[in-house]
C-alpha atoms as a PDB file:
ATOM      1  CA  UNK A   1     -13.643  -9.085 -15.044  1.00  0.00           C
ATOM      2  CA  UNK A   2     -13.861  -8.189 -11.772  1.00  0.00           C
ATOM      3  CA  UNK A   3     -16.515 -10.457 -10.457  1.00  0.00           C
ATOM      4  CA  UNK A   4     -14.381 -13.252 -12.501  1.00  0.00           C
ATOM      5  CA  UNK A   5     -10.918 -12.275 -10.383  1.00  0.00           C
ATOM      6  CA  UNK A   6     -13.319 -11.986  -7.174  1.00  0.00           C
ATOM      7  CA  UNK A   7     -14.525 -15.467  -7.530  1.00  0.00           C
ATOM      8  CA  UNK A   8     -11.588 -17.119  -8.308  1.00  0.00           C
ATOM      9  CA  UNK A   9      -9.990 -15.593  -5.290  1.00  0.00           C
ATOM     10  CA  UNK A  10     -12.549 -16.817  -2.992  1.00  0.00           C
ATOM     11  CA  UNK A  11     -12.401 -20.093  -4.864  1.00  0.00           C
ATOM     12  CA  UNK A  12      -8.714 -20.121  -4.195  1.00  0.00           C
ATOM     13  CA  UNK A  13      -9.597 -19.132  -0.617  1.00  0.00           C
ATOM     14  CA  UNK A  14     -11.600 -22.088   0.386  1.00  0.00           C
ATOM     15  CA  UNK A  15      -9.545 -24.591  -1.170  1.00  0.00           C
ATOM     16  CA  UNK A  16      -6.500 -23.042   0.744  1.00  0.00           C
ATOM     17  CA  UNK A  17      -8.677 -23.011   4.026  1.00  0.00           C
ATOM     18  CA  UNK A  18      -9.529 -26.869   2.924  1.00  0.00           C
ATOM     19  CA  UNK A  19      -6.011 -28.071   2.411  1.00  0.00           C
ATOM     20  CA  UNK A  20      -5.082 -26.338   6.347  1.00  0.00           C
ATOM     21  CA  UNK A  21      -7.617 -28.717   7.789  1.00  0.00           C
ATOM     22  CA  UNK A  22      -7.022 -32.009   5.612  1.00  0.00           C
ATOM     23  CA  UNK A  23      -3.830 -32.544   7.925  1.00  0.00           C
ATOM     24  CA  UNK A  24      -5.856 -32.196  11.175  1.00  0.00           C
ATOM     25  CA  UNK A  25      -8.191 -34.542   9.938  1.00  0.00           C
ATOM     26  CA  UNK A  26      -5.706 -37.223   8.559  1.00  0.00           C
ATOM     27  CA  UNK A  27      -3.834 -36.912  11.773  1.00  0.00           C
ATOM     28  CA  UNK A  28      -7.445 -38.560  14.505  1.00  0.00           C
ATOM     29  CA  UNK A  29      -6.169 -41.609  15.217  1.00  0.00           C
ATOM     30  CA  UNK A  30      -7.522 -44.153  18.180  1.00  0.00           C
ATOM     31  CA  UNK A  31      -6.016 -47.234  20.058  1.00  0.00           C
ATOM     32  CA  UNK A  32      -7.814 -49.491  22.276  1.00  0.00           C
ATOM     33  CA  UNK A  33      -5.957 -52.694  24.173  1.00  0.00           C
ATOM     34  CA  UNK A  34      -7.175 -55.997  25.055  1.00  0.00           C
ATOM     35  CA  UNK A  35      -5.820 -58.635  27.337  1.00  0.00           C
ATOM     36  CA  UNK A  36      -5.251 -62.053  25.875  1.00  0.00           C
ATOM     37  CA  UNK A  37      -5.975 -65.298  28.799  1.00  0.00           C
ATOM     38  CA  UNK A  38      -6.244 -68.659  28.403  1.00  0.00           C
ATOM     39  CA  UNK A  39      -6.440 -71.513  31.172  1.00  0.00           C
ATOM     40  CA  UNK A  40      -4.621 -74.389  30.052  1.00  0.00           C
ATOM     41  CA  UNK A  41      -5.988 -77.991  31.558  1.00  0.00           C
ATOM     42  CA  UNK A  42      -4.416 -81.079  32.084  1.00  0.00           C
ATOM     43  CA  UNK A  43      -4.490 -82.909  28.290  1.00  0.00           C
ATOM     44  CA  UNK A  44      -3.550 -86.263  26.910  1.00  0.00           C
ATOM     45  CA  UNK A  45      -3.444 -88.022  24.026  1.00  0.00           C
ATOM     46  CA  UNK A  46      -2.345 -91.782  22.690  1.00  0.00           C
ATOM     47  CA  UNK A  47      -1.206 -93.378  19.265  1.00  0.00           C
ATOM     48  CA  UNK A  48      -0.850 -97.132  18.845  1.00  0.00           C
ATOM     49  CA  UNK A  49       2.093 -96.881  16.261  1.00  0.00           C
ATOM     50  CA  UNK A  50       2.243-100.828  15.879  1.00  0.00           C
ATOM     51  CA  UNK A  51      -1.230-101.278  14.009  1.00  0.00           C
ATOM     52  CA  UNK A  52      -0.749-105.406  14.541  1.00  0.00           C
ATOM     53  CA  UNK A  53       1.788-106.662  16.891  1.00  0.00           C
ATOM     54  CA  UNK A  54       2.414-110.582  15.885  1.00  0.00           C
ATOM     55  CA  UNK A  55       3.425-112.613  18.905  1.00  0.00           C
ATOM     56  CA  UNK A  56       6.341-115.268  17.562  1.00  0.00           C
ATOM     57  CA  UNK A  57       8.117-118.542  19.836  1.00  0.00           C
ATOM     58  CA  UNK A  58      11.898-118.938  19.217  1.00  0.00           C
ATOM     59  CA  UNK A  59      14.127-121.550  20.707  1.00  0.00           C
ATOM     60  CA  UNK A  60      13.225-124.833  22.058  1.00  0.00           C
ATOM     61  CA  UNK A  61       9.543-126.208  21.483  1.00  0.00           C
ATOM     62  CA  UNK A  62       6.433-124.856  23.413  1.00  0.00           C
ATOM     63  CA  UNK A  63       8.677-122.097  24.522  1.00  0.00           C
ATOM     64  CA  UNK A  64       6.277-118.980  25.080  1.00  0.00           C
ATOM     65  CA  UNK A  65       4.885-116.339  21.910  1.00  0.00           C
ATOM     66  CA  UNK A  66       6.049-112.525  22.481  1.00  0.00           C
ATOM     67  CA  UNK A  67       5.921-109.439  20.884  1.00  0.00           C
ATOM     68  CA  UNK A  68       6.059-105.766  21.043  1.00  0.00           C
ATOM     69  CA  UNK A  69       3.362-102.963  20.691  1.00  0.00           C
ATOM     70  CA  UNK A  70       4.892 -99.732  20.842  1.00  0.00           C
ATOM     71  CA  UNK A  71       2.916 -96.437  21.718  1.00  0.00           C
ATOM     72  CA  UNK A  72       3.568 -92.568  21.830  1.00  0.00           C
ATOM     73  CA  UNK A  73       2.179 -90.893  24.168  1.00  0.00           C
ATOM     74  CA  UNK A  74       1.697 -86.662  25.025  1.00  0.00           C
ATOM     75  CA  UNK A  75       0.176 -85.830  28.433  1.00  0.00           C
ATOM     76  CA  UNK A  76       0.144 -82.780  30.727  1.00  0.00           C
ATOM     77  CA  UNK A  77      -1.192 -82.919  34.529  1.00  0.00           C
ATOM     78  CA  UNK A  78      -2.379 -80.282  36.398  1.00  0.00           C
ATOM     79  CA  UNK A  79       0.380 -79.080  38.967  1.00  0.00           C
ATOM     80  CA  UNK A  80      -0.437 -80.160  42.772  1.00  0.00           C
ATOM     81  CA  UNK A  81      -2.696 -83.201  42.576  1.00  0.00           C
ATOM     82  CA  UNK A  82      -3.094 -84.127  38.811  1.00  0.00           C
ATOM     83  CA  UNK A  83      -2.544 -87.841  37.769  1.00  0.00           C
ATOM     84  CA  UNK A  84      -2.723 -89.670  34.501  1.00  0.00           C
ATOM     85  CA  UNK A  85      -2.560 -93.642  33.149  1.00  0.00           C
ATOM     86  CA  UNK A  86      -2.093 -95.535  30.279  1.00  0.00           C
ATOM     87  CA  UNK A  87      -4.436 -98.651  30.558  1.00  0.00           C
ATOM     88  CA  UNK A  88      -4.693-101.796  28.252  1.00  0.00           C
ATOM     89  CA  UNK A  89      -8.060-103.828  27.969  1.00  0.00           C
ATOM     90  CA  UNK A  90      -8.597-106.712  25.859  1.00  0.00           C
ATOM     91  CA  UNK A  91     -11.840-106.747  24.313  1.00  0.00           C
ATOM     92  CA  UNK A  92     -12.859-110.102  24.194  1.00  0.00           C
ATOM     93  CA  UNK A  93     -11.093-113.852  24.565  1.00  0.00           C
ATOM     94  CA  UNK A  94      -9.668-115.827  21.917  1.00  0.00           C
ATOM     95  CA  UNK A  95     -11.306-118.166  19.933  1.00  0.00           C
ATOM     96  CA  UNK A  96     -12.828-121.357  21.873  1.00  0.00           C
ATOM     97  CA  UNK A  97     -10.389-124.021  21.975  1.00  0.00           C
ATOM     98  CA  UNK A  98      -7.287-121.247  21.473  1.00  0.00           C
ATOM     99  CA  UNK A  99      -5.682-119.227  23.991  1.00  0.00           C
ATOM    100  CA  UNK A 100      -7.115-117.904  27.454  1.00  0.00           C
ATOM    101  CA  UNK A 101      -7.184-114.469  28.072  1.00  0.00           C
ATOM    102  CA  UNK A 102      -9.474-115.312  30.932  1.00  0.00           C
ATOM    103  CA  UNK A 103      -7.222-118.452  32.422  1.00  0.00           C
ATOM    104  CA  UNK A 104      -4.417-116.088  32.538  1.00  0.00           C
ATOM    105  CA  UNK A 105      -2.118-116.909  29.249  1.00  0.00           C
ATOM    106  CA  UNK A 106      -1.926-113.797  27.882  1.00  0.00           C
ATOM    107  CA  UNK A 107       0.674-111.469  30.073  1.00  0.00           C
ATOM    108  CA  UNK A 108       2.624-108.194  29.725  1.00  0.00           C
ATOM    109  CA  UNK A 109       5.164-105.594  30.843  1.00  0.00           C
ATOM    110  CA  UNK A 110       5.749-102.338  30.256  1.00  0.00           C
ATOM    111  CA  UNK A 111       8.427 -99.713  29.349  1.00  0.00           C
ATOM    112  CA  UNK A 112       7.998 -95.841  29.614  1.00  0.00           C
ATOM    113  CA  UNK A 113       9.926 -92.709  28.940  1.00  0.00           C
ATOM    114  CA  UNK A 114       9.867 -89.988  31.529  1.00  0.00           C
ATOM    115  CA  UNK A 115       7.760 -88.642  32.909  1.00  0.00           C
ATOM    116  CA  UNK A 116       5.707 -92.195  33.431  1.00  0.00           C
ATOM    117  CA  UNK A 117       6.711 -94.737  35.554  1.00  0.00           C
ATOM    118  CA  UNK A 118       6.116 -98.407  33.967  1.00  0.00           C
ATOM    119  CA  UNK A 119       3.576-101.221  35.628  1.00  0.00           C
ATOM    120  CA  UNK A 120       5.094-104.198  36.659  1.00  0.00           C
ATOM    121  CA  UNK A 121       3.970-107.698  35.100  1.00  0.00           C
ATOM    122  CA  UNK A 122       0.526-107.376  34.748  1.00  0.00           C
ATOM    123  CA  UNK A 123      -2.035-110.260  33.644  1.00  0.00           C
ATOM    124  CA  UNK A 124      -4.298-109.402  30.384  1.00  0.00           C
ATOM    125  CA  UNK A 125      -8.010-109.187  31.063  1.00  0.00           C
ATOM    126  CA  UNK A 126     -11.336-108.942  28.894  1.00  0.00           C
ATOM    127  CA  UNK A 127     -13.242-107.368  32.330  1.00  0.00           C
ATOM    128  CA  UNK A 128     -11.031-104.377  33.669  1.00  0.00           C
ATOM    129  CA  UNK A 129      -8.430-102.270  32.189  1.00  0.00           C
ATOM    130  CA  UNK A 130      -4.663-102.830  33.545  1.00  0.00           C
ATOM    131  CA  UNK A 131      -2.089-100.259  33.892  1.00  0.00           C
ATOM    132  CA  UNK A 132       0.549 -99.674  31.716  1.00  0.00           C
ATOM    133  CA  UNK A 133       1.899 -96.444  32.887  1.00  0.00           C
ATOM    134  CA  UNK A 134       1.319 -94.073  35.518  1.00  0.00           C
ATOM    135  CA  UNK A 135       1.780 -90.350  35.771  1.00  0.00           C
ATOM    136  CA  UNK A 136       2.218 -88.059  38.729  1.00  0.00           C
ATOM    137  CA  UNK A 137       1.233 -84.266  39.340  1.00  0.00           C
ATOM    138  CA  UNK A 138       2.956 -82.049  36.453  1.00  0.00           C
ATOM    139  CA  UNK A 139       3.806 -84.372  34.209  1.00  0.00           C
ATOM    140  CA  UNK A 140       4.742 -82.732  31.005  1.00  0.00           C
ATOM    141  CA  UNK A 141       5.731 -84.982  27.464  1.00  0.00           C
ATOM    142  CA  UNK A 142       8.008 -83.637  24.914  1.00  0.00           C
ATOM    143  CA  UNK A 143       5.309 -81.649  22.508  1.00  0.00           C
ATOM    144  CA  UNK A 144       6.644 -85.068  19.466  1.00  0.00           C
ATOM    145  CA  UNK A 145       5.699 -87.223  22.334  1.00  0.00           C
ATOM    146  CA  UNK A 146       7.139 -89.822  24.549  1.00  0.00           C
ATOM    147  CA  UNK A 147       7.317 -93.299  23.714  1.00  0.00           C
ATOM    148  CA  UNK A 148       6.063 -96.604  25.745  1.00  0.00           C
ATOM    149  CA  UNK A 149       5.064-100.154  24.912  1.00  0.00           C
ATOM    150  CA  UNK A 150       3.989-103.358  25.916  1.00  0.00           C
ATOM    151  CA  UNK A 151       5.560-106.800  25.544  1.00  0.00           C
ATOM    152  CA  UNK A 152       3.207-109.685  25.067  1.00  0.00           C
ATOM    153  CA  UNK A 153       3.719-113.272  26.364  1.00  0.00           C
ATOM    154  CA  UNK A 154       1.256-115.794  25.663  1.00  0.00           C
ATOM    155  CA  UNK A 155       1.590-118.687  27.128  1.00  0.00           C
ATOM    156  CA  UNK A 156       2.084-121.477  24.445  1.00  0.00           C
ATOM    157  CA  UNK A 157       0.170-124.532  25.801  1.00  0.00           C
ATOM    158  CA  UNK A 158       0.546-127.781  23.938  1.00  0.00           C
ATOM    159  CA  UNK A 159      -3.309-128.580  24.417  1.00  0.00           C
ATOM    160  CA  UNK A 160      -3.829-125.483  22.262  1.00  0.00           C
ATOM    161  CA  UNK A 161      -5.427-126.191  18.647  1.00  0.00           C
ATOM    162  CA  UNK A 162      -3.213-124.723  15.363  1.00  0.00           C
ATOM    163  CA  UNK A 163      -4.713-121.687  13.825  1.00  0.00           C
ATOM    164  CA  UNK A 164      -4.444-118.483  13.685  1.00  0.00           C
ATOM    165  CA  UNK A 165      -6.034-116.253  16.983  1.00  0.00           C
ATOM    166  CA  UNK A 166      -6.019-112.581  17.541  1.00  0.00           C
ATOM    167  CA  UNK A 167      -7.536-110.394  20.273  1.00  0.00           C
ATOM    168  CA  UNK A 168      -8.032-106.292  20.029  1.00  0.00           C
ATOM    169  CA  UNK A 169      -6.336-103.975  23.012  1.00  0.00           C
ATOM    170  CA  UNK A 170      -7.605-101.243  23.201  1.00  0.00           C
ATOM    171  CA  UNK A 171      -5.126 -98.752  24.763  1.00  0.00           C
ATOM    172  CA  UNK A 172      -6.705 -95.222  26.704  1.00  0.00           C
ATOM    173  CA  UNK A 173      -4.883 -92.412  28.284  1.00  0.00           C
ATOM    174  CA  UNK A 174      -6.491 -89.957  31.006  1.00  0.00           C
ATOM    175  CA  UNK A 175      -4.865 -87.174  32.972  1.00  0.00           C
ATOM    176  CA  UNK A 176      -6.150 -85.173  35.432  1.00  0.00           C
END
């Protein structure tokens, strides 16, 4: 009985000893930090929100077509020397015996919320993009966007066959 009592007392003894050193175990911790960077660049981006902008004549006859094509636009510029645009290109003419991208029928002006400043009257073409907006050094848009758009006049020429003509525009925004 003796050797039995012995045992169980140094049984008892080791798990006491093992139960002091569980909380110094449990308590080893470590921590290590890192430093989170990013460098942000100037950014923009473009949506043509009027998929197919339909140029209509009111009034007295031959009176010129217009129409709207509205855009939202997000843009950010790099502070000191950034720049951005918003430029308009026609891909190709009308249809022969239609209207004249190339002889100059097919005009536009511009609108532009801050922070863009809108072009002036500018003249369609099919071999250079023209401005729509332009946008200085730190330009920052609302993070929905800002809006712009262009109004079309075609020139409604009486020598002009009926039908039905279209032209794409294709829109692009840069930023520097």
């Amino acid at each position: 009985m003796e050797v039995f009592k012995m045992k169980k007392y140094f049984w008892v003894g080791i798990c006491g000893i093992l139960a002091a050193f569980a909380p110094l175990a449990s308590a080893d911790s470590a921590s290590g930090t890192t430093t989170v960077s990013v460098t942000v660049g100037p950014e923009a981006s473009l949506t043509v929100d009027t998929a197919t902008t339909s140029l209509t004549t009111t009034g007295t006859v031959f009176n010129d077509y217009t129409g709207t094509t509205n855009l939202t636009y997000k843009i950010r510029t790099s502070t000191g020397s950034g720049t951005g645009s918003i430029t308009a290109q026609v891909q190709a003419d009308f249809a022969a015996n239609g209207p004249s991208v190339a002889s100059g029928d097919l005009t536009y002006t511009c609108t532009v919320s801050s922070p863009g400043s809108a072009c002036s009257q500018q003249t369609a073409s099919t071999s250079a993009a023209t401005p729509v907006a332009t946008f200085g050094a730190d330009a920052h848009s609302a993070d929905t966007g800002n809006s712009a758009s262009t109004t079309w006049t075609l020139k409604n020429r009486p020598q002009i066959k009926t039908g039905t003509y279209s032209v794409t525009v294709t829109y692009t925004i840069s930023a520097t």
